[in-house]
C-alpha atoms as a PDB file:
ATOM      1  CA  UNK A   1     138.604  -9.852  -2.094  1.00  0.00           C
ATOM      2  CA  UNK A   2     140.318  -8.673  -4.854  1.00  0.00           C
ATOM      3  CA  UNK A   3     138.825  -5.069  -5.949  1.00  0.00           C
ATOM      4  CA  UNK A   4     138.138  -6.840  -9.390  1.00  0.00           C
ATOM      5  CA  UNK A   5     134.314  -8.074 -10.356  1.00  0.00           C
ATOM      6  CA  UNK A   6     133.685 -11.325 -12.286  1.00  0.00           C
ATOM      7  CA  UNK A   7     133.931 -11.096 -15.977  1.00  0.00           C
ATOM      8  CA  UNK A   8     130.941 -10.622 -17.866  1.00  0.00           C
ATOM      9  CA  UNK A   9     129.955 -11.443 -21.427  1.00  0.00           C
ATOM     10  CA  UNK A  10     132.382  -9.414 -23.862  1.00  0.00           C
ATOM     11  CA  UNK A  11     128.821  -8.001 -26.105  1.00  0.00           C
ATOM     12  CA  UNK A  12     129.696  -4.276 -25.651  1.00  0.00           C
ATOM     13  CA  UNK A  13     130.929  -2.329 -28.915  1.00  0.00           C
ATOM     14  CA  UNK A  14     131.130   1.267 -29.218  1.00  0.00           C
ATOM     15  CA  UNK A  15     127.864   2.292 -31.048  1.00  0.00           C
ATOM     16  CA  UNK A  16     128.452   3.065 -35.001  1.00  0.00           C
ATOM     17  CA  UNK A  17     129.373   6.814 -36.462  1.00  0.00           C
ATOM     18  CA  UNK A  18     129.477   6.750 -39.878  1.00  0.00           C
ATOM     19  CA  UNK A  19     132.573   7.468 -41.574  1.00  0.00           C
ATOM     20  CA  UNK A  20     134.776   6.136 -38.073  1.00  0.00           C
ATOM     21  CA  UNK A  21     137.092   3.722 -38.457  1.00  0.00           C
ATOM     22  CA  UNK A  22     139.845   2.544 -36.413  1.00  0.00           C
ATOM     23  CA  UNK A  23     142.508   5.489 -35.510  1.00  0.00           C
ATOM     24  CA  UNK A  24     145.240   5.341 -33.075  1.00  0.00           C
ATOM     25  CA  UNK A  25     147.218   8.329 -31.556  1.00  0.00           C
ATOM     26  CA  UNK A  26     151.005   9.196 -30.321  1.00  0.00           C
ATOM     27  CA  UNK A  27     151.718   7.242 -27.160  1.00  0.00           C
ATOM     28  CA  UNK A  28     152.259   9.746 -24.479  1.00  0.00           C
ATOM     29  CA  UNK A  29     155.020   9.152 -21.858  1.00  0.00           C
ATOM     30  CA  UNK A  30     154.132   7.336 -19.096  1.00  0.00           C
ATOM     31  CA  UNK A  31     155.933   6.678 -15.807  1.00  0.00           C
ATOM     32  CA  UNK A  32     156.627   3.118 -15.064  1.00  0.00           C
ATOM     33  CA  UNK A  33     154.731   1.683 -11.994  1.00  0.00           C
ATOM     34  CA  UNK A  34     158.713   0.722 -10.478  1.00  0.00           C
ATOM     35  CA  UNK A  35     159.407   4.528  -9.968  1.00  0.00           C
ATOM     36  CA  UNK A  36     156.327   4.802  -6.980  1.00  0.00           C
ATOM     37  CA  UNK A  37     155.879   1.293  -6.001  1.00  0.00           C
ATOM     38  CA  UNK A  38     159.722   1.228  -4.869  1.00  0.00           C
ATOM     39  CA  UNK A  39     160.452   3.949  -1.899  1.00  0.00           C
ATOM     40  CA  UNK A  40     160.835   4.384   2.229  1.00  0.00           C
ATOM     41  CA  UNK A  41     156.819   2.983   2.778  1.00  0.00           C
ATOM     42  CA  UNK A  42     156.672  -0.486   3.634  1.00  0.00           C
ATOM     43  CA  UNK A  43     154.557  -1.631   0.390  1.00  0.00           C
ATOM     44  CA  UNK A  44     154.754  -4.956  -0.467  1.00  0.00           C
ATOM     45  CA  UNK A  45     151.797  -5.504  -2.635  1.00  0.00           C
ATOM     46  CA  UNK A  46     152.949  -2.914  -4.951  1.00  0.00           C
ATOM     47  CA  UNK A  47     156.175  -4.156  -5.216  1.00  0.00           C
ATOM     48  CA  UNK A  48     155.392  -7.640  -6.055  1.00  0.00           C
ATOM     49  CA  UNK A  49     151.194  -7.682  -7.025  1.00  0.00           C
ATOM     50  CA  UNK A  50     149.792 -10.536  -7.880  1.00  0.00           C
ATOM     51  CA  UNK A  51     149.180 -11.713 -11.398  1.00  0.00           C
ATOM     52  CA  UNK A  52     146.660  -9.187 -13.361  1.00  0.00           C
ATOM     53  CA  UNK A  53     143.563 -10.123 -15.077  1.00  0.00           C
ATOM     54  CA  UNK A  54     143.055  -8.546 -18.601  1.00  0.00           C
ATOM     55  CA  UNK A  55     139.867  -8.156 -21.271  1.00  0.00           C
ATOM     56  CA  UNK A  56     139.848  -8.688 -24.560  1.00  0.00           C
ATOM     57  CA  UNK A  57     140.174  -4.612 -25.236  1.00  0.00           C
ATOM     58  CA  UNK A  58     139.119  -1.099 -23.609  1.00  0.00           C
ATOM     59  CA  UNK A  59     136.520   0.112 -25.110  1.00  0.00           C
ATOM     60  CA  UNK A  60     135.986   3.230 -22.647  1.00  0.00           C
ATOM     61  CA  UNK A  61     137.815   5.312 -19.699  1.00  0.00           C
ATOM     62  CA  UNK A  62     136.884   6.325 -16.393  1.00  0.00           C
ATOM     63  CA  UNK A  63     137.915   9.514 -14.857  1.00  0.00           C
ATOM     64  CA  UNK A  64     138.751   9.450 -11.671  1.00  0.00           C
ATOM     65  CA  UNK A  65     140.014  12.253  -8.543  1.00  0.00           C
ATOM     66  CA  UNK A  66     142.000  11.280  -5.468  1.00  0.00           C
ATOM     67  CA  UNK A  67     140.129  13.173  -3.510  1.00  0.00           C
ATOM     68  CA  UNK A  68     143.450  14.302  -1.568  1.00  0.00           C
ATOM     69  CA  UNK A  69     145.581  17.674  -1.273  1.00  0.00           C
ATOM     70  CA  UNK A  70     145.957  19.847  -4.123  1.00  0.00           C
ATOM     71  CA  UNK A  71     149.061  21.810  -3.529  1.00  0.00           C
ATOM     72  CA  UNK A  72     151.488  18.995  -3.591  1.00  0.00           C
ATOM     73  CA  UNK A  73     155.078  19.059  -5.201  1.00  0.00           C
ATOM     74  CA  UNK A  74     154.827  17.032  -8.063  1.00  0.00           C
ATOM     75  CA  UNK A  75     157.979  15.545  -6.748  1.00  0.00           C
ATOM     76  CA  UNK A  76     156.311  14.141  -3.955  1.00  0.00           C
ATOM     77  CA  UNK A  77     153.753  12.387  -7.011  1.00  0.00           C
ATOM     78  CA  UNK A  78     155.359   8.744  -6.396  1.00  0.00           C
ATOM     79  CA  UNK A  79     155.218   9.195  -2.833  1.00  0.00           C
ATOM     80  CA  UNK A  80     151.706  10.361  -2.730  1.00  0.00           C
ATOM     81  CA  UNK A  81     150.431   7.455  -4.940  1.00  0.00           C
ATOM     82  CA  UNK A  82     151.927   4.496  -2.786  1.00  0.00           C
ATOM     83  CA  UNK A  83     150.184   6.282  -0.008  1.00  0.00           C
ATOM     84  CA  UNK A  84     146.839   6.098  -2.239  1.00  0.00           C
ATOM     85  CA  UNK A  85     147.884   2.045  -3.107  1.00  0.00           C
ATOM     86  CA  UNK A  86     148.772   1.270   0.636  1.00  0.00           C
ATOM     87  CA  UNK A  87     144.969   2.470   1.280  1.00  0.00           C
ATOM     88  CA  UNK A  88     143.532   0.466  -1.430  1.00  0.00           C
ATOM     89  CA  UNK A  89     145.474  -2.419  -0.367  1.00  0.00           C
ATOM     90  CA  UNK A  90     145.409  -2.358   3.144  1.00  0.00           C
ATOM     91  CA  UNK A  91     142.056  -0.926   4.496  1.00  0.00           C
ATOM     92  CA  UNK A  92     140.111  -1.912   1.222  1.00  0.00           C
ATOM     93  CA  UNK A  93     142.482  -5.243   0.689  1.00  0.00           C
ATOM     94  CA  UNK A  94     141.808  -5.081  -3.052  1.00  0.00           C
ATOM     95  CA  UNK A  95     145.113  -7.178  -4.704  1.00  0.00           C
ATOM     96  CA  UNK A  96     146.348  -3.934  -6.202  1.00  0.00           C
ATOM     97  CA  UNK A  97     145.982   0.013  -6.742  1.00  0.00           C
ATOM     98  CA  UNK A  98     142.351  -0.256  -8.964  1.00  0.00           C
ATOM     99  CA  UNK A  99     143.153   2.778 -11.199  1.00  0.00           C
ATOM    100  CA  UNK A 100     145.400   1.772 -14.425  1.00  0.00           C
ATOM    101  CA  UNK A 101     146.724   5.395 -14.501  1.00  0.00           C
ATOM    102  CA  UNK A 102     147.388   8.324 -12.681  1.00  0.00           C
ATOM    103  CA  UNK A 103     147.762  11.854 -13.423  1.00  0.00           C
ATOM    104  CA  UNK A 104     149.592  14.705 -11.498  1.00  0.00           C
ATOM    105  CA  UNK A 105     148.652  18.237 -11.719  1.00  0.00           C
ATOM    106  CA  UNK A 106     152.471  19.051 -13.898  1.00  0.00           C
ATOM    107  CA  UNK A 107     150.874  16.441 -16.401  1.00  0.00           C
ATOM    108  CA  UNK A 108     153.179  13.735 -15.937  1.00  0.00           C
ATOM    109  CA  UNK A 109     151.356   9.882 -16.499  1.00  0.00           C
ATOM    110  CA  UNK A 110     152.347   7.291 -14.389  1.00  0.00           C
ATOM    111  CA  UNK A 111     151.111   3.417 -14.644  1.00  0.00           C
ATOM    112  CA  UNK A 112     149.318   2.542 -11.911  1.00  0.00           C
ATOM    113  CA  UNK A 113     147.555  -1.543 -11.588  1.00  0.00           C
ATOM    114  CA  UNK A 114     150.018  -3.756 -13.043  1.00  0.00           C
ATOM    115  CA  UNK A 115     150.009  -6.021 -15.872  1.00  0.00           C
ATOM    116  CA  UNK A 116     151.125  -3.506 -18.871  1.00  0.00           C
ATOM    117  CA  UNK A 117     150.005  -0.250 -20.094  1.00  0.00           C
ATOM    118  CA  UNK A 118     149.636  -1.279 -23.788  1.00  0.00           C
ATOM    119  CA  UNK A 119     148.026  -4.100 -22.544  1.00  0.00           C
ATOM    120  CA  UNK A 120     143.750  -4.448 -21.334  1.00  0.00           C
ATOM    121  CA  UNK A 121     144.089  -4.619 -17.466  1.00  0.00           C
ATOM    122  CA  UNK A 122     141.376  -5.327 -15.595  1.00  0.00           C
ATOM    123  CA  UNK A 123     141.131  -2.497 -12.981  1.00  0.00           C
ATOM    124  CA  UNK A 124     139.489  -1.606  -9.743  1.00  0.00           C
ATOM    125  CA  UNK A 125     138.017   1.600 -10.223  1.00  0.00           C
ATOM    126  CA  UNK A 126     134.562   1.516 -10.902  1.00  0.00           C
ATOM    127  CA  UNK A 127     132.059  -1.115  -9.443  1.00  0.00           C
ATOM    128  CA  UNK A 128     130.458  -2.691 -11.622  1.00  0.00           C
ATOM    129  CA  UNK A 129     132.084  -1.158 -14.836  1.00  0.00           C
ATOM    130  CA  UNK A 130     135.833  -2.521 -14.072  1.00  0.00           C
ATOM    131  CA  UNK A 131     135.708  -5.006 -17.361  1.00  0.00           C
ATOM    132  CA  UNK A 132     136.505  -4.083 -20.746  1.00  0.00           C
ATOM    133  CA  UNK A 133     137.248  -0.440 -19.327  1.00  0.00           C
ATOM    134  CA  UNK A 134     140.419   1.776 -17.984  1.00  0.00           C
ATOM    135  CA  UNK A 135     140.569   3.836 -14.809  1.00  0.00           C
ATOM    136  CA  UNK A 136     142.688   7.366 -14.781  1.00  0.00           C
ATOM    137  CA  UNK A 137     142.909   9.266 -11.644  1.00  0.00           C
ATOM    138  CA  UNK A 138     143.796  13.145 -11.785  1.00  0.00           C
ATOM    139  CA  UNK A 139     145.586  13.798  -8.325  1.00  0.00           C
ATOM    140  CA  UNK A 140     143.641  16.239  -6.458  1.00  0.00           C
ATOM    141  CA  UNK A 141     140.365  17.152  -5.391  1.00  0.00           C
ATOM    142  CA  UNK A 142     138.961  18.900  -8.522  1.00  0.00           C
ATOM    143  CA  UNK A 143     135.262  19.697  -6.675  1.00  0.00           C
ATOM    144  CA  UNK A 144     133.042  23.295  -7.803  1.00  0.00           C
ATOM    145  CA  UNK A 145     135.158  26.499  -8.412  1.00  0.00           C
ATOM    146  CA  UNK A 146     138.635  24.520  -8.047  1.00  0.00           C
ATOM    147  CA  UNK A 147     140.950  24.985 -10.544  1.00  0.00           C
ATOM    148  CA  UNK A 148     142.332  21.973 -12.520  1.00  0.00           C
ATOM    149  CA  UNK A 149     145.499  22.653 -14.151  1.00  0.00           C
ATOM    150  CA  UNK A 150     145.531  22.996 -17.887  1.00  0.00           C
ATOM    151  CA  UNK A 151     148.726  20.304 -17.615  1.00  0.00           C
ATOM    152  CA  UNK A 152     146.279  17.325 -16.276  1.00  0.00           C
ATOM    153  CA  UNK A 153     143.630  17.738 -18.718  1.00  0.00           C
ATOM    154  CA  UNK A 154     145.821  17.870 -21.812  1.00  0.00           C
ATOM    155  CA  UNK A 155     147.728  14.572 -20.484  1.00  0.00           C
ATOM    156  CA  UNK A 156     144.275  13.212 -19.600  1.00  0.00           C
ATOM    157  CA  UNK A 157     143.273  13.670 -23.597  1.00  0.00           C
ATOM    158  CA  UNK A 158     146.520  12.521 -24.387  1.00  0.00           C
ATOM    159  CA  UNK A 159     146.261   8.894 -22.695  1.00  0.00           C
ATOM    160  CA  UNK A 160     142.633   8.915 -23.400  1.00  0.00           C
ATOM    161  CA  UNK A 161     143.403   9.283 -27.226  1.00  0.00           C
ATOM    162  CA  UNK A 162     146.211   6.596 -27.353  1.00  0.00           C
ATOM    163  CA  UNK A 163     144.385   4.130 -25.249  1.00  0.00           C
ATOM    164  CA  UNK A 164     141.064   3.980 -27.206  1.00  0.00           C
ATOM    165  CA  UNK A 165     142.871   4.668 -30.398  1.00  0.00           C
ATOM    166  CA  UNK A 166     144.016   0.731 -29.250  1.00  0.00           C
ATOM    167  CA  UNK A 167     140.762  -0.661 -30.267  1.00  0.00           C
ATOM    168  CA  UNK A 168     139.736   2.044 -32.342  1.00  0.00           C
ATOM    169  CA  UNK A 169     137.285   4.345 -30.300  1.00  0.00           C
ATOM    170  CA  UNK A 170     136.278   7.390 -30.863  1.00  0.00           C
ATOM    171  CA  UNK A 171     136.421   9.097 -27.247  1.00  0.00           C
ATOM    172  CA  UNK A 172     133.172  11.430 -28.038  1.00  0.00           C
ATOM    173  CA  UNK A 173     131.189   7.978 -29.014  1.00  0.00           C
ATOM    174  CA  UNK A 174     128.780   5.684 -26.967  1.00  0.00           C
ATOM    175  CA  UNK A 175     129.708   2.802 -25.896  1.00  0.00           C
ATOM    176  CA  UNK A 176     127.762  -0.279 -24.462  1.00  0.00           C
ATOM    177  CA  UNK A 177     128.921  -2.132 -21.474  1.00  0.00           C
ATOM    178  CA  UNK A 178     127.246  -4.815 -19.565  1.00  0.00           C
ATOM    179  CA  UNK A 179     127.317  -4.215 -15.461  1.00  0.00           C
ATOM    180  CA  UNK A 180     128.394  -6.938 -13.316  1.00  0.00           C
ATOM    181  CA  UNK A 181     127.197  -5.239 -10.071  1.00  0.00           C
ATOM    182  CA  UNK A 182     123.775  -4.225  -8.858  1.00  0.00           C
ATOM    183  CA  UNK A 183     126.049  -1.306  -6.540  1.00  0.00           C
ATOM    184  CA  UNK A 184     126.875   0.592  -9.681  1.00  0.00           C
ATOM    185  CA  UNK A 185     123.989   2.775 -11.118  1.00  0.00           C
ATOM    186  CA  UNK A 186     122.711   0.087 -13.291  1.00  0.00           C
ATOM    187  CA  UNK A 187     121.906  -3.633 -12.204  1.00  0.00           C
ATOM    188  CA  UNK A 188     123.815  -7.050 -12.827  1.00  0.00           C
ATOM    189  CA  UNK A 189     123.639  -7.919 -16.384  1.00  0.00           C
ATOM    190  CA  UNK A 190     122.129  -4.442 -17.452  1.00  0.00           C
ATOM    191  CA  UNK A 191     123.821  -3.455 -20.596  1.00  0.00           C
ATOM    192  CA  UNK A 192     124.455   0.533 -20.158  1.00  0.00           C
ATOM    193  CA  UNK A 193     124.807   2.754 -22.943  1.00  0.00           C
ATOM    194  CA  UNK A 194     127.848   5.133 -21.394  1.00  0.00           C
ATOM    195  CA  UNK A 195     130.148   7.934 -22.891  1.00  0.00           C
ATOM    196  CA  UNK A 196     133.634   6.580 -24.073  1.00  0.00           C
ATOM    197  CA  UNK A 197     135.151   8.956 -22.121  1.00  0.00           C
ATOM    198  CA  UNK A 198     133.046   8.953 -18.663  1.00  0.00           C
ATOM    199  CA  UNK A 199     132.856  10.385 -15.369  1.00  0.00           C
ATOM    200  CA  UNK A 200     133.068   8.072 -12.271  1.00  0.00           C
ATOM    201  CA  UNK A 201     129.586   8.857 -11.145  1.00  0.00           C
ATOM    202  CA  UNK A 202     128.516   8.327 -14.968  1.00  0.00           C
ATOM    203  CA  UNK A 203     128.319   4.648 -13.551  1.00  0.00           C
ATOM    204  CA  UNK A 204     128.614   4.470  -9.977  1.00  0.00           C
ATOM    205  CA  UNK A 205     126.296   6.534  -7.335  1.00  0.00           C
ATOM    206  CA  UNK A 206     129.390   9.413  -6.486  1.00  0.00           C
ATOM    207  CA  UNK A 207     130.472  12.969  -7.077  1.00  0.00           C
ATOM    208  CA  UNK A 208     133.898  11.548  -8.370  1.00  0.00           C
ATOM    209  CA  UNK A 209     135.840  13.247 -10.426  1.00  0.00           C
ATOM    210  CA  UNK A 210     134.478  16.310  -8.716  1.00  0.00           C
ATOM    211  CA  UNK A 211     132.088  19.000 -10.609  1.00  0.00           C
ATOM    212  CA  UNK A 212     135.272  21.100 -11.814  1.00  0.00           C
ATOM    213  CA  UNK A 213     136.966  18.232 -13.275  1.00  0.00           C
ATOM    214  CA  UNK A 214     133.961  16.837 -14.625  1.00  0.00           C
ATOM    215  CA  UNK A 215     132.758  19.559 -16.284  1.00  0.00           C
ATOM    216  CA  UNK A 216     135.798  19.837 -18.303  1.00  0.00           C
ATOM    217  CA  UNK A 217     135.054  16.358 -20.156  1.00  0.00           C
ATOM    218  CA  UNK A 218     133.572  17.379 -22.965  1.00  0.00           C
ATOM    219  CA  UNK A 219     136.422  19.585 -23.685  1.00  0.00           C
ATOM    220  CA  UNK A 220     138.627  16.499 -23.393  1.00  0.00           C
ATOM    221  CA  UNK A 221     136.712  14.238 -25.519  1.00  0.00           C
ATOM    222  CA  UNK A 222     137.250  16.697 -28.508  1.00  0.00           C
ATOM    223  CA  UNK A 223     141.254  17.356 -28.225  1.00  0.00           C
ATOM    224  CA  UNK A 224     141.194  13.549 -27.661  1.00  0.00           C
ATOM    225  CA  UNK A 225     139.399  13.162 -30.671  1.00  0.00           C
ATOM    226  CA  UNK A 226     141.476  15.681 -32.698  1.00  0.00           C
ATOM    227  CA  UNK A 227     144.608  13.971 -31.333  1.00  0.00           C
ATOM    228  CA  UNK A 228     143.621  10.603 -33.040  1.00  0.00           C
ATOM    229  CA  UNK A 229     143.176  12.727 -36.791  1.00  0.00           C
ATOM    230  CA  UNK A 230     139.498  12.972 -36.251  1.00  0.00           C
ATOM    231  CA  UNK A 231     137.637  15.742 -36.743  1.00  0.00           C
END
């Protein structure tokens, strides 16, 4: 088992807006998967992971929490994600950490699956909806009346702008993707009509990224949107 569904037909665009063409944004600094995969934990997957599997492009993101600790050094980030990869690994025995990127609560980015951040990695973060999309997981639990620092979210827009500006997409558009499992919210095969920018449970029957954090979306989609010159 590998974490990763079979591919599915590449059909899904990102619906038309008038007037929206292709834009890209600044990439933002982002931590190279050697700085956490590298450490005193005995991790050998994510040291030397097996050969990724890519789309053709990313045509929406998934955001994602950890559902761990909130009150962490952000120090201890590296640490705390090869603890989050040995889990995913291990108990789960996916090939590698699903999410592409991860996000600590002082902003900083790190690369999380392998295979290139410029490039479209298949992930492991959202059944059903792992093709043609990206994973980013904020570091913390982020459910009702929890705070979620104003760092994350404007690193959140940040990659969210530069990786969609890739193939063009406007993060506050509709996209269509095809599911290739009947877990998710939608059956095999069913193409879904889902934001560009999307919750976890947008697609799969969860909570994830937590009511705080996901309520705080919107209000991503737009700097995301201003950061790729759109407005």
């Amino acid at each position: 088992m590998s974490g990763v569904e079979r591919a599915v037909e590449a059909g899904g665009a990102a619906l038309a807006r008038p007037g929206v063409g292709a834009r890209g944004a600044v990439k933002p600094h982002i931590v190279p998967r050697s700085v956490w995969a590298v450490g005193g934990e005995k991790n050998n997957t994510a040291r030397t992971p097996p050969p990724p599997s890519y789309d053709d492009k990313v045509l929406a993101v998934f955001v994602h929490h950890t559902d761990s600790p909130n009150d962490y050094d952000c120090a201890d980030a590296p640490r705390i994600i090869r603890y989050l990869a040995a889990g995913q690994t291990g108990v789960r025995n996916w090939d590698d950490i699903g999410y592409n990127f991860l996000v600590d609560r002082c902003g900083t980015i790190y690369e999380g699956r392998a295979g290139g951040v410029d490039r479209p990695v298949t992930g492991a973060h959202t059944l059903g909806f792992n093709h043609r999309t990206a994973g980013i997981a904020a570091l913390g639990t982020f459910t009702a009346g929890v705070r979620v620092p104003r760092a994350m979210t404007d690193a959140i827009a940040a990659l969210v702008a530069w990786k969609l500006g890739l193939a063009g997409v406007d993060p506050r558009s509709t996209v269509r993707l095809t599911s290739s499992n009947s877990l998710s919210r939608y059956a095999d095969g069913t193409t879904a009509a889902l934001p560009a920018l999307a919750a976890h449970g947008d697609a799969y029957m969860t909570t994830c990224p937590g009511a705080a954090l996901r309520a705080l979306l919107p209000q991503i989609r737009l700097k995301a949107a201003r950061l790729q010159g759109r407005t």
